[in-house]
PDB file of N, CA and C in Angstrom:
ATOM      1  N   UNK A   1      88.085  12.115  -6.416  1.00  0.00           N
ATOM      2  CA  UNK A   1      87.651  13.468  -6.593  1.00  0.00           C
ATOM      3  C   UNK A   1      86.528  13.750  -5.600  1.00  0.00           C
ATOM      4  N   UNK A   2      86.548  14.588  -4.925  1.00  0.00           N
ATOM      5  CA  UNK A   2      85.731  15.174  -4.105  1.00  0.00           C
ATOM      6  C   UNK A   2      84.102  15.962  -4.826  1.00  0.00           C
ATOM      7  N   UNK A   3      83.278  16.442  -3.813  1.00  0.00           N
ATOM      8  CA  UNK A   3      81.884  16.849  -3.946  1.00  0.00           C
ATOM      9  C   UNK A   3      82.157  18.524  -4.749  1.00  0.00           C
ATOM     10  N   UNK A   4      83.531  18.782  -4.008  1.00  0.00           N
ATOM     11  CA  UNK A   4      83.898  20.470  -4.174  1.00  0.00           C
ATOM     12  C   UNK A   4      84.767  20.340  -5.735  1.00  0.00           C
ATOM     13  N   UNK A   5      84.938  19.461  -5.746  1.00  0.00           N
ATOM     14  CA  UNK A   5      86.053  19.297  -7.261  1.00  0.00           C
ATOM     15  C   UNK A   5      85.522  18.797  -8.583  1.00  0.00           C
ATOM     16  N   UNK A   6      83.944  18.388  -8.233  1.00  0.00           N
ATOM     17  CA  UNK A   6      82.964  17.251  -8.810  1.00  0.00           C
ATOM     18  C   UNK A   6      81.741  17.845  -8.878  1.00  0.00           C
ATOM     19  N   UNK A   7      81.536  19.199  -8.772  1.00  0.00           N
ATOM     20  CA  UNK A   7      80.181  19.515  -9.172  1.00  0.00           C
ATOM     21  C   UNK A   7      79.014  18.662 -10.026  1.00  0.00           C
ATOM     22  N   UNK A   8      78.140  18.534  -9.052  1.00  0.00           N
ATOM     23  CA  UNK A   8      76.972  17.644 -10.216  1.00  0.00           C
ATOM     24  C   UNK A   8      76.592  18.834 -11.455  1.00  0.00           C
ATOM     25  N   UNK A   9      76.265  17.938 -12.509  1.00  0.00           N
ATOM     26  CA  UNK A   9      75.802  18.902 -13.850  1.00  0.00           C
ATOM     27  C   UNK A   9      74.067  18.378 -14.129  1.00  0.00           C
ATOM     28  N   UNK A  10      73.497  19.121 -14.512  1.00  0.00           N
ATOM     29  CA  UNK A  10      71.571  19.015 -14.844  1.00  0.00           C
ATOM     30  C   UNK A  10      71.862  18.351 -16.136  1.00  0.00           C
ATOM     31  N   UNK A  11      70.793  17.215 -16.342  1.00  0.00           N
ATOM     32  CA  UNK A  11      70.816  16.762 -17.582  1.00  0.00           C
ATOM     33  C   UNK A  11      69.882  17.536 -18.400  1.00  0.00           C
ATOM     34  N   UNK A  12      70.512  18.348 -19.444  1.00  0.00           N
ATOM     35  CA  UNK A  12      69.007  19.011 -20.183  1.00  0.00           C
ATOM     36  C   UNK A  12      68.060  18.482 -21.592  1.00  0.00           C
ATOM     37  N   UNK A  13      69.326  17.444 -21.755  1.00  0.00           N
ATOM     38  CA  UNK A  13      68.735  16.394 -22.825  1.00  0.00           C
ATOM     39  C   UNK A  13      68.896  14.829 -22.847  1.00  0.00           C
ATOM     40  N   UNK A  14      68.231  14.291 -23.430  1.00  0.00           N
ATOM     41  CA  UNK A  14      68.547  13.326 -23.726  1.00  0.00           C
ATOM     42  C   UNK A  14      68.696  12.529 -25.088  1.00  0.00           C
ATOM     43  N   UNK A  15      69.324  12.173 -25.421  1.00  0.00           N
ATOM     44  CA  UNK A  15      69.306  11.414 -26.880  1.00  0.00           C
ATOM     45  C   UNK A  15      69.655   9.519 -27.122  1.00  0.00           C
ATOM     46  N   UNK A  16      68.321   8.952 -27.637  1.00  0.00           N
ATOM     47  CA  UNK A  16      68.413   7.680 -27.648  1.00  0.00           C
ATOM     48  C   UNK A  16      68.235   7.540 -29.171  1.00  0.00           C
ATOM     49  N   UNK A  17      69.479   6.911 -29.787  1.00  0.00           N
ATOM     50  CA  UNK A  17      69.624   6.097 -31.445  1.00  0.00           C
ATOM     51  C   UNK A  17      68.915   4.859 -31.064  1.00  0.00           C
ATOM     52  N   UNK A  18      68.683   4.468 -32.946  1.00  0.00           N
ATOM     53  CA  UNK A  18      68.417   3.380 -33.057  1.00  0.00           C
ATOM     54  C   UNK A  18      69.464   2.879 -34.208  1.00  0.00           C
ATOM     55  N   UNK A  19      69.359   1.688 -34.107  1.00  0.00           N
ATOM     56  CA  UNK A  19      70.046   0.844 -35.462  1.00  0.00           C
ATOM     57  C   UNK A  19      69.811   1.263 -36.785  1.00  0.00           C
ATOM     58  N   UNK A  20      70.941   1.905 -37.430  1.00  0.00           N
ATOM     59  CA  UNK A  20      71.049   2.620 -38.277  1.00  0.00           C
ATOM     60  C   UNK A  20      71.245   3.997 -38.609  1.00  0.00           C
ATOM     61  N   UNK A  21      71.393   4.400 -37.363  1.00  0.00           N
ATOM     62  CA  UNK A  21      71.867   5.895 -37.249  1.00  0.00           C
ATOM     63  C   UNK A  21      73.169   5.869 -37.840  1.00  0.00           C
ATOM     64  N   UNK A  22      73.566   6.838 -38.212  1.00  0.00           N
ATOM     65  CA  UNK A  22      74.975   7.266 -38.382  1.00  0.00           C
ATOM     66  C   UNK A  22      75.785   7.090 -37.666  1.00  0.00           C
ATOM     67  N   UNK A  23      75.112   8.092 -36.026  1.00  0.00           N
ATOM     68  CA  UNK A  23      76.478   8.067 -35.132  1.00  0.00           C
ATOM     69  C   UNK A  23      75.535   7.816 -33.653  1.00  0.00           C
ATOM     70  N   UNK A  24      75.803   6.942 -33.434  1.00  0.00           N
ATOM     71  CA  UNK A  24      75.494   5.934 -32.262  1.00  0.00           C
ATOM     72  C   UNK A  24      76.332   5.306 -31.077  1.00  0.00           C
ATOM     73  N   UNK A  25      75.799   5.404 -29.650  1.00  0.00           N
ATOM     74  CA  UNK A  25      76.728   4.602 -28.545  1.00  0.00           C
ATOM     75  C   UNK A  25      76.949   5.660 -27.559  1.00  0.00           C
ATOM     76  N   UNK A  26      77.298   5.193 -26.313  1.00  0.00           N
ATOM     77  CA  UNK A  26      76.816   6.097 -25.052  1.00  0.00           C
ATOM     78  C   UNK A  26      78.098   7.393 -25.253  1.00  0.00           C
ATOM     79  N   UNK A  27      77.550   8.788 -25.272  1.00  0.00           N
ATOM     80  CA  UNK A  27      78.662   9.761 -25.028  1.00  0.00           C
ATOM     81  C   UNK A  27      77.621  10.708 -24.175  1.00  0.00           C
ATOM     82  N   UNK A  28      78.296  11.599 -23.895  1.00  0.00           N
ATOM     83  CA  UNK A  28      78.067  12.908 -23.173  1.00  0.00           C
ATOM     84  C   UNK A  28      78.346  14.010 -23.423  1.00  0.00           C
ATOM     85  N   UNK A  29      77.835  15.266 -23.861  1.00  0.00           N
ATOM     86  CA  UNK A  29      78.269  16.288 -24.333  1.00  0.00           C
ATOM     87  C   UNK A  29      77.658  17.511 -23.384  1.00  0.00           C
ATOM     88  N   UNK A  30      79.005  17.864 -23.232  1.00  0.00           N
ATOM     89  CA  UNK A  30      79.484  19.112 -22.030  1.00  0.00           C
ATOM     90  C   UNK A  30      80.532  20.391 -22.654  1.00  0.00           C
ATOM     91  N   UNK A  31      79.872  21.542 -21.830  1.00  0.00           N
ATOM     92  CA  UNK A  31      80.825  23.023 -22.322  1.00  0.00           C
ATOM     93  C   UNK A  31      82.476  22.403 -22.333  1.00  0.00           C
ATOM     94  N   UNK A  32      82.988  23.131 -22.685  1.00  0.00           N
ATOM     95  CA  UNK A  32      83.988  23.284 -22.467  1.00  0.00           C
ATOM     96  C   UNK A  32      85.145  23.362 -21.654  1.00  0.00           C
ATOM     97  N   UNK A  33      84.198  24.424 -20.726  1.00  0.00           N
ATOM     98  CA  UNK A  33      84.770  25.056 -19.441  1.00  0.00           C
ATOM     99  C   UNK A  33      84.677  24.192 -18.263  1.00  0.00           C
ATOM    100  N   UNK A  34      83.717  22.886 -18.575  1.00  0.00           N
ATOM    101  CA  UNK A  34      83.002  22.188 -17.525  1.00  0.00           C
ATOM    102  C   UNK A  34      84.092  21.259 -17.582  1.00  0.00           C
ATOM    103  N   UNK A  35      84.751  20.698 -18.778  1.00  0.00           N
ATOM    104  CA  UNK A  35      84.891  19.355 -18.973  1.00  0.00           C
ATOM    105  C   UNK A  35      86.726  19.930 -18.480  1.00  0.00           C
ATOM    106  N   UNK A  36      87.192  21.369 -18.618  1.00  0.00           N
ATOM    107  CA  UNK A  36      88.554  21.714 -18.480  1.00  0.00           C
ATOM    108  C   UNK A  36      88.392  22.160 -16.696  1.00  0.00           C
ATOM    109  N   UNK A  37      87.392  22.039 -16.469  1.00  0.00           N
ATOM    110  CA  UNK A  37      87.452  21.776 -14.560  1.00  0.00           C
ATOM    111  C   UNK A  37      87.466  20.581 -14.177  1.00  0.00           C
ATOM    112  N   UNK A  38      87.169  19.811 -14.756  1.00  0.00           N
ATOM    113  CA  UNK A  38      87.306  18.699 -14.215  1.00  0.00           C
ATOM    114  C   UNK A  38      88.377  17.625 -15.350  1.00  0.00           C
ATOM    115  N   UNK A  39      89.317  18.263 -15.546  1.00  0.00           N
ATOM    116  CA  UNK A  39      90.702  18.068 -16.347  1.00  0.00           C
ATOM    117  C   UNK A  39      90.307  17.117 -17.561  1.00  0.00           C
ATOM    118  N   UNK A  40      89.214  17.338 -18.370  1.00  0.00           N
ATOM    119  CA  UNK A  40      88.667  16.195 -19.690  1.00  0.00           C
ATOM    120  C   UNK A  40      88.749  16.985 -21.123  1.00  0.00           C
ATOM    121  N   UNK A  41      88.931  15.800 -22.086  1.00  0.00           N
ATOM    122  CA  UNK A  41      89.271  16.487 -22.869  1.00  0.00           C
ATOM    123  C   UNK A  41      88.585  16.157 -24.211  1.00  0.00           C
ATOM    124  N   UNK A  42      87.971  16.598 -25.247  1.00  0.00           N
ATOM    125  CA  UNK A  42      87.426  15.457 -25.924  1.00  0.00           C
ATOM    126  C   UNK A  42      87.852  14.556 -26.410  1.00  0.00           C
ATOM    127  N   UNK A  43      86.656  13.169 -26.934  1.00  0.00           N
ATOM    128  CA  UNK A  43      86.835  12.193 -26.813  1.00  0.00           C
ATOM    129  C   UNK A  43      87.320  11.539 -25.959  1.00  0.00           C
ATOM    130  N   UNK A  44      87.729  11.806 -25.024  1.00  0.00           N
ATOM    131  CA  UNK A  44      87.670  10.940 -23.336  1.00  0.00           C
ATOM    132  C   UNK A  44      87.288   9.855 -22.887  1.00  0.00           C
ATOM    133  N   UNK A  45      87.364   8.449 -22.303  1.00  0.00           N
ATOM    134  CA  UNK A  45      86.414   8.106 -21.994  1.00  0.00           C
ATOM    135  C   UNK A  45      85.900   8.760 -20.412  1.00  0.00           C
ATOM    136  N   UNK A  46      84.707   8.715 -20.127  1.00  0.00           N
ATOM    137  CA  UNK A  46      84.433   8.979 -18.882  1.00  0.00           C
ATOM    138  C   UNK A  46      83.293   8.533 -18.183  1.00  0.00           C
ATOM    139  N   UNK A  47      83.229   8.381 -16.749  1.00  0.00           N
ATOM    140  CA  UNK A  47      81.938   7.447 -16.494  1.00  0.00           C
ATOM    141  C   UNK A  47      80.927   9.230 -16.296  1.00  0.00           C
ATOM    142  N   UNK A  48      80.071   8.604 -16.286  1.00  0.00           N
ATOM    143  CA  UNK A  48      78.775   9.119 -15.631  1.00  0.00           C
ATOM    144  C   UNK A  48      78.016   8.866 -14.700  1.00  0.00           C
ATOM    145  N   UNK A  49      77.759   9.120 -13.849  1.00  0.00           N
ATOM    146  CA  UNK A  49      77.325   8.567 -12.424  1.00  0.00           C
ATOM    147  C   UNK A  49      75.952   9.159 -12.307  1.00  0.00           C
ATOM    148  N   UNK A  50      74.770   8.751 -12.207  1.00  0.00           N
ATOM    149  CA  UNK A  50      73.282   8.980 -12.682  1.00  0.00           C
ATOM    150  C   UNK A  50      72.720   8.252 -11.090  1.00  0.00           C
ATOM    151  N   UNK A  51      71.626   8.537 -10.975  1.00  0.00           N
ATOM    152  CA  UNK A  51      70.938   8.511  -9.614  1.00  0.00           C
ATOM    153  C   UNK A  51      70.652   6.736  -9.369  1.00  0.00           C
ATOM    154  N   UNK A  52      70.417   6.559 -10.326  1.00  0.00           N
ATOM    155  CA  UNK A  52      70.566   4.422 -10.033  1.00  0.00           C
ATOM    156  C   UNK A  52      71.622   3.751 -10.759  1.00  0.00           C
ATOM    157  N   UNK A  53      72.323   4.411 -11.632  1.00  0.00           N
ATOM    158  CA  UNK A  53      73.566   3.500 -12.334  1.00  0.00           C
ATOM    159  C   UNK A  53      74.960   4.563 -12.552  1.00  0.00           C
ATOM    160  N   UNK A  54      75.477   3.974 -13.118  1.00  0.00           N
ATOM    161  CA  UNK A  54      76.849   4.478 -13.955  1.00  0.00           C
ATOM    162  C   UNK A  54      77.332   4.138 -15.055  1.00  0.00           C
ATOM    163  N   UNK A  55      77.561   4.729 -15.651  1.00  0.00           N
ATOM    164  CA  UNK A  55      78.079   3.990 -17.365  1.00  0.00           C
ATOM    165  C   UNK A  55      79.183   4.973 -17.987  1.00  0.00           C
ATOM    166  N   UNK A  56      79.519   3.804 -18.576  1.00  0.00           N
ATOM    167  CA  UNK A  56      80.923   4.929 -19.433  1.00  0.00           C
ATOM    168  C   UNK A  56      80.428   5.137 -20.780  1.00  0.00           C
ATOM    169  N   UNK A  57      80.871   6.407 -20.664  1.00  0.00           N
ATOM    170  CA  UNK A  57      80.604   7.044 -22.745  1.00  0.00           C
ATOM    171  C   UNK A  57      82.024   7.773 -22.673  1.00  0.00           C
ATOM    172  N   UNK A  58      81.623   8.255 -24.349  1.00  0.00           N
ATOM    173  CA  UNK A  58      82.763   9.271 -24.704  1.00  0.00           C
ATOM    174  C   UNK A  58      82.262  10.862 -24.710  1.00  0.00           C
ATOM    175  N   UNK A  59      83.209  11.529 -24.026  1.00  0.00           N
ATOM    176  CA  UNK A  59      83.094  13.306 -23.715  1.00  0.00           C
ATOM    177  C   UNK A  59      82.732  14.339 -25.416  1.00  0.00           C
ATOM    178  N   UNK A  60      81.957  15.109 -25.277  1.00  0.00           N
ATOM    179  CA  UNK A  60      81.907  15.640 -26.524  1.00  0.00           C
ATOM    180  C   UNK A  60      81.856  16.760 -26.175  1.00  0.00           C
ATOM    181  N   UNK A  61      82.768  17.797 -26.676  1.00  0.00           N
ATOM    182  CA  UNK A  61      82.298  19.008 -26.166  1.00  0.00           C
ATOM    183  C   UNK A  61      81.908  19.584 -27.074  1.00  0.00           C
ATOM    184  N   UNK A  62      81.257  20.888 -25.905  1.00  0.00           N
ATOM    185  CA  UNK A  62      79.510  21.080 -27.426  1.00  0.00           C
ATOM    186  C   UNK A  62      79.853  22.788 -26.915  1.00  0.00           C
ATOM    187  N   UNK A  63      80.180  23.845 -27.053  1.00  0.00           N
ATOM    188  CA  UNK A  63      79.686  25.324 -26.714  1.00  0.00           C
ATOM    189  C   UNK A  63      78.570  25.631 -26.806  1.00  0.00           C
ATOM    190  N   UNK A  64      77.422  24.791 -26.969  1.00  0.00           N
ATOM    191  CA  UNK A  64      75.965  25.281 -27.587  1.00  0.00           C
ATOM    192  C   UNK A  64      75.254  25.163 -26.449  1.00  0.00           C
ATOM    193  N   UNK A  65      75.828  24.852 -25.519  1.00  0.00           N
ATOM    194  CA  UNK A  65      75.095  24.197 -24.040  1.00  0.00           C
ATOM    195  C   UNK A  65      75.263  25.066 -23.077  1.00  0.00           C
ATOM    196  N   UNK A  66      74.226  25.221 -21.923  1.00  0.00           N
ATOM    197  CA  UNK A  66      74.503  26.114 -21.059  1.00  0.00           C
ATOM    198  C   UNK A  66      75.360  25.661 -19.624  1.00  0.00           C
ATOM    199  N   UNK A  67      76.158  26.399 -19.171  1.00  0.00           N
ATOM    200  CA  UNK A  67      77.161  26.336 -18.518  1.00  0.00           C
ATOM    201  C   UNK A  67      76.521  25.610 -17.436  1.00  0.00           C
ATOM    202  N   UNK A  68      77.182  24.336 -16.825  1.00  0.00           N
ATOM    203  CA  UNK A  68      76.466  23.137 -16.003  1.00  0.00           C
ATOM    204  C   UNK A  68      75.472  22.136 -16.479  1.00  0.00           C
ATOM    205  N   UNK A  69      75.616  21.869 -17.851  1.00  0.00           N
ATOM    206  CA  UNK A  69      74.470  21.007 -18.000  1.00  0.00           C
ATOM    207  C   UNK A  69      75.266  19.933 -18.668  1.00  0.00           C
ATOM    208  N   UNK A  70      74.747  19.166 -19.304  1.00  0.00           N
ATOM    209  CA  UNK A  70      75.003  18.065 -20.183  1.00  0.00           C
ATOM    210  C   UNK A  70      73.889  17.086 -20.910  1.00  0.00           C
ATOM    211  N   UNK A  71      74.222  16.873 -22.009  1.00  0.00           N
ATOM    212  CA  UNK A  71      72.736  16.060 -22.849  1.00  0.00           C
ATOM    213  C   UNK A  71      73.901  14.960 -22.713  1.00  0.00           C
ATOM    214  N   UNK A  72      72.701  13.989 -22.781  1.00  0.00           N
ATOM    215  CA  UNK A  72      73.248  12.629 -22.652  1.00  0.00           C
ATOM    216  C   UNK A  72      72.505  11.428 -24.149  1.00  0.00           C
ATOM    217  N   UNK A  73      73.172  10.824 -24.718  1.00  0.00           N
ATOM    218  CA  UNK A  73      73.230  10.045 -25.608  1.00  0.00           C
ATOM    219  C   UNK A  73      73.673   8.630 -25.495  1.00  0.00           C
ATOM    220  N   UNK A  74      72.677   7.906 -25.461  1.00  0.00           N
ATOM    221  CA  UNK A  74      72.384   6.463 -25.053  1.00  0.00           C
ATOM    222  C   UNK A  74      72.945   5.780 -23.845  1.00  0.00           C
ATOM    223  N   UNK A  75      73.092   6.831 -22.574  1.00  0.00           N
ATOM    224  CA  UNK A  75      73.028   6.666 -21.372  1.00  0.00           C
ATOM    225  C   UNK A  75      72.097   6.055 -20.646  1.00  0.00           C
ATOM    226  N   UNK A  76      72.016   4.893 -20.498  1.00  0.00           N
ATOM    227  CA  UNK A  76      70.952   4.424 -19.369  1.00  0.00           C
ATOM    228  C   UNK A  76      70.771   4.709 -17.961  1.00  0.00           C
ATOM    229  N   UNK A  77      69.434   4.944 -17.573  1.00  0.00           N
ATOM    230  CA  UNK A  77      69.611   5.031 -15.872  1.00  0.00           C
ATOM    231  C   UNK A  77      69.515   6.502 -15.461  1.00  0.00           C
ATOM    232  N   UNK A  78      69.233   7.697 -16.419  1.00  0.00           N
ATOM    233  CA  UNK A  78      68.772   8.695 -15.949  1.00  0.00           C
ATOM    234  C   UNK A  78      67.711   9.250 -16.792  1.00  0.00           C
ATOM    235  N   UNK A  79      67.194  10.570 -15.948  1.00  0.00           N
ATOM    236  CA  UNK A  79      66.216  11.008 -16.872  1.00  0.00           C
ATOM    237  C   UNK A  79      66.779  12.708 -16.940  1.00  0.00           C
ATOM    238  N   UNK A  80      65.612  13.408 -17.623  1.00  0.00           N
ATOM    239  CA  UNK A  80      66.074  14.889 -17.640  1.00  0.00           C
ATOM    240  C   UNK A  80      65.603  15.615 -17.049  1.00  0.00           C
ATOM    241  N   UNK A  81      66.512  16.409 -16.382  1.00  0.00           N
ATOM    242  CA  UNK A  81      66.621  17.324 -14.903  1.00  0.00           C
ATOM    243  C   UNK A  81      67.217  16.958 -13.790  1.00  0.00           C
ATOM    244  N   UNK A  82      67.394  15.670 -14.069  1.00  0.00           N
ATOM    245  CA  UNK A  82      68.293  14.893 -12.615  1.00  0.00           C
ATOM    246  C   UNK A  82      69.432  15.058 -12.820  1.00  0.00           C
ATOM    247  N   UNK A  83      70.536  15.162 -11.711  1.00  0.00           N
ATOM    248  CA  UNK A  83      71.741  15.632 -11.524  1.00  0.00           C
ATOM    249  C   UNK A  83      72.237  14.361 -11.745  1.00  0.00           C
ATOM    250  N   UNK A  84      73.610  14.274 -12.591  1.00  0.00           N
ATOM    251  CA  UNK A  84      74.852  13.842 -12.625  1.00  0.00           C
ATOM    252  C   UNK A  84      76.386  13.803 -11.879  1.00  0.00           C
ATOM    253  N   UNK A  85      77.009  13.082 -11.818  1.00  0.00           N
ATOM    254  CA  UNK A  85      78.405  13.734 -11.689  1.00  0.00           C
ATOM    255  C   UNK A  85      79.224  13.189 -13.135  1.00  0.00           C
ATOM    256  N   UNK A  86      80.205  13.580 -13.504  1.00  0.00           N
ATOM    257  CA  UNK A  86      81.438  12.969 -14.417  1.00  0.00           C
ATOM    258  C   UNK A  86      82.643  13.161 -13.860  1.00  0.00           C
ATOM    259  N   UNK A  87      83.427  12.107 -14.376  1.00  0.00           N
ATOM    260  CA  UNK A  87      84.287  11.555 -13.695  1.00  0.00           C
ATOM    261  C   UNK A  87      85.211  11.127 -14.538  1.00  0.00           C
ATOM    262  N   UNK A  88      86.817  10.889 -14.592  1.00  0.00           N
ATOM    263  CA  UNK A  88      87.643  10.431 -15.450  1.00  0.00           C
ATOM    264  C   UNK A  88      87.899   8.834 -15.165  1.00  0.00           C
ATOM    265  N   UNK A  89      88.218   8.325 -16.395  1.00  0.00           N
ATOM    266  CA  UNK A  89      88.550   6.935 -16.021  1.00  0.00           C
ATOM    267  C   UNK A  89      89.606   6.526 -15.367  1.00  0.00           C
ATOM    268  N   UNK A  90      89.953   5.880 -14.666  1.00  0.00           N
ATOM    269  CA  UNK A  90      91.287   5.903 -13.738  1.00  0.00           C
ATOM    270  C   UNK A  90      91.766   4.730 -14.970  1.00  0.00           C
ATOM    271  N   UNK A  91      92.992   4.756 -15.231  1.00  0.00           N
ATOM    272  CA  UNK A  91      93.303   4.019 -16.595  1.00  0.00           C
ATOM    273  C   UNK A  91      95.372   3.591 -15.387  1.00  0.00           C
ATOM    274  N   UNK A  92      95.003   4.366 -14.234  1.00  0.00           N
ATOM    275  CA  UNK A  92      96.657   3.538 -13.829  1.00  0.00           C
ATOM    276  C   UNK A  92      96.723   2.009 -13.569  1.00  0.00           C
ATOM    277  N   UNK A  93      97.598   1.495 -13.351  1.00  0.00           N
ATOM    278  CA  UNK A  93      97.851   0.514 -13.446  1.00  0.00           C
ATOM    279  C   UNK A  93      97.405   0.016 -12.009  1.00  0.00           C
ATOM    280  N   UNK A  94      96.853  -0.775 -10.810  1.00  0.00           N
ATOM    281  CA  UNK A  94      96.900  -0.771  -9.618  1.00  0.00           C
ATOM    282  C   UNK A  94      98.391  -1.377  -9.186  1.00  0.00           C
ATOM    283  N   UNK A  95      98.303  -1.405  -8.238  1.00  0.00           N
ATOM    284  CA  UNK A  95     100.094  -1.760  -7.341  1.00  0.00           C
ATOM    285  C   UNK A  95     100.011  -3.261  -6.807  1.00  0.00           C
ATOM    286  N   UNK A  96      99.651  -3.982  -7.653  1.00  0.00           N
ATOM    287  CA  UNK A  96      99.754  -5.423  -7.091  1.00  0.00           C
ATOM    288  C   UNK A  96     100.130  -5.986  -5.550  1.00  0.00           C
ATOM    289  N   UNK A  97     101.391  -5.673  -5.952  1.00  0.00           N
ATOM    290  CA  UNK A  97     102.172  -6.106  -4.671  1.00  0.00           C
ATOM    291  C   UNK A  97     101.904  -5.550  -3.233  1.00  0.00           C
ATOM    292  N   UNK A  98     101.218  -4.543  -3.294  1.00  0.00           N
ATOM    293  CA  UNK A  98     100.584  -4.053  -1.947  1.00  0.00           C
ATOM    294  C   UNK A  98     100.059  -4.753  -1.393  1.00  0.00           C
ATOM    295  N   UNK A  99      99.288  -5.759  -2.124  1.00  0.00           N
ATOM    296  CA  UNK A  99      98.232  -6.545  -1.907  1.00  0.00           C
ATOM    297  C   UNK A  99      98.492  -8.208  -1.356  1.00  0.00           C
ATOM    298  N   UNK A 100     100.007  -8.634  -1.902  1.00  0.00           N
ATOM    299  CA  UNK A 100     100.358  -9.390  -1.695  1.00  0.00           C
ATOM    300  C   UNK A 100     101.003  -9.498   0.336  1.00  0.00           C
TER     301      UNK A 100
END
């Protein structure tokens, strides 16, 4: 996916659980409109690509959010206001034999 197909999104939150929360573990929650441009759907997995790391969570979509942003939930490796990208998991199979 390209820079033009991949818009970075602003992080406007952040959310870190602890042991014993209810509902806990890395996701991302994005509009609607954001996550159907870049073909996601909820519950997804998807990476997140943050200014020193990358990590995979699950997609949540939220309408309560403003158009380009995303809060992030037990994402390591960013902070808030720094740009993101998201990204789908490539889940094909690779072609072995190319390789051979």
């Amino acid at each position: 996916m390209t820079e033009v197909h991949n818009p970075p999104l602003q992080v406007v939150g952040l959310v870190a659980t602890r042991r014993g929360d209810p509902v806990r573990g890395p996701a991302i929650f994005m509009r609607p409109e954001d996550a159907a441009y870049r073909l996601m759907e909820d519950g997804e997995l998807v990476w997140v690509y943050g200014p020193r790391r990358h990590e995979l969570g699950t997609l949540v979509v939220d309408d309560s959010l403003p158009r380009g942003s995303v809060v992030l939930r037990d994402i390591a490796g960013t902070s808030a206001s720094e740009l993101v990208r998201v990204s789908k998991v490539n889940t094909e199979p690779r072609d072995r034999g190319a390789l051979a």
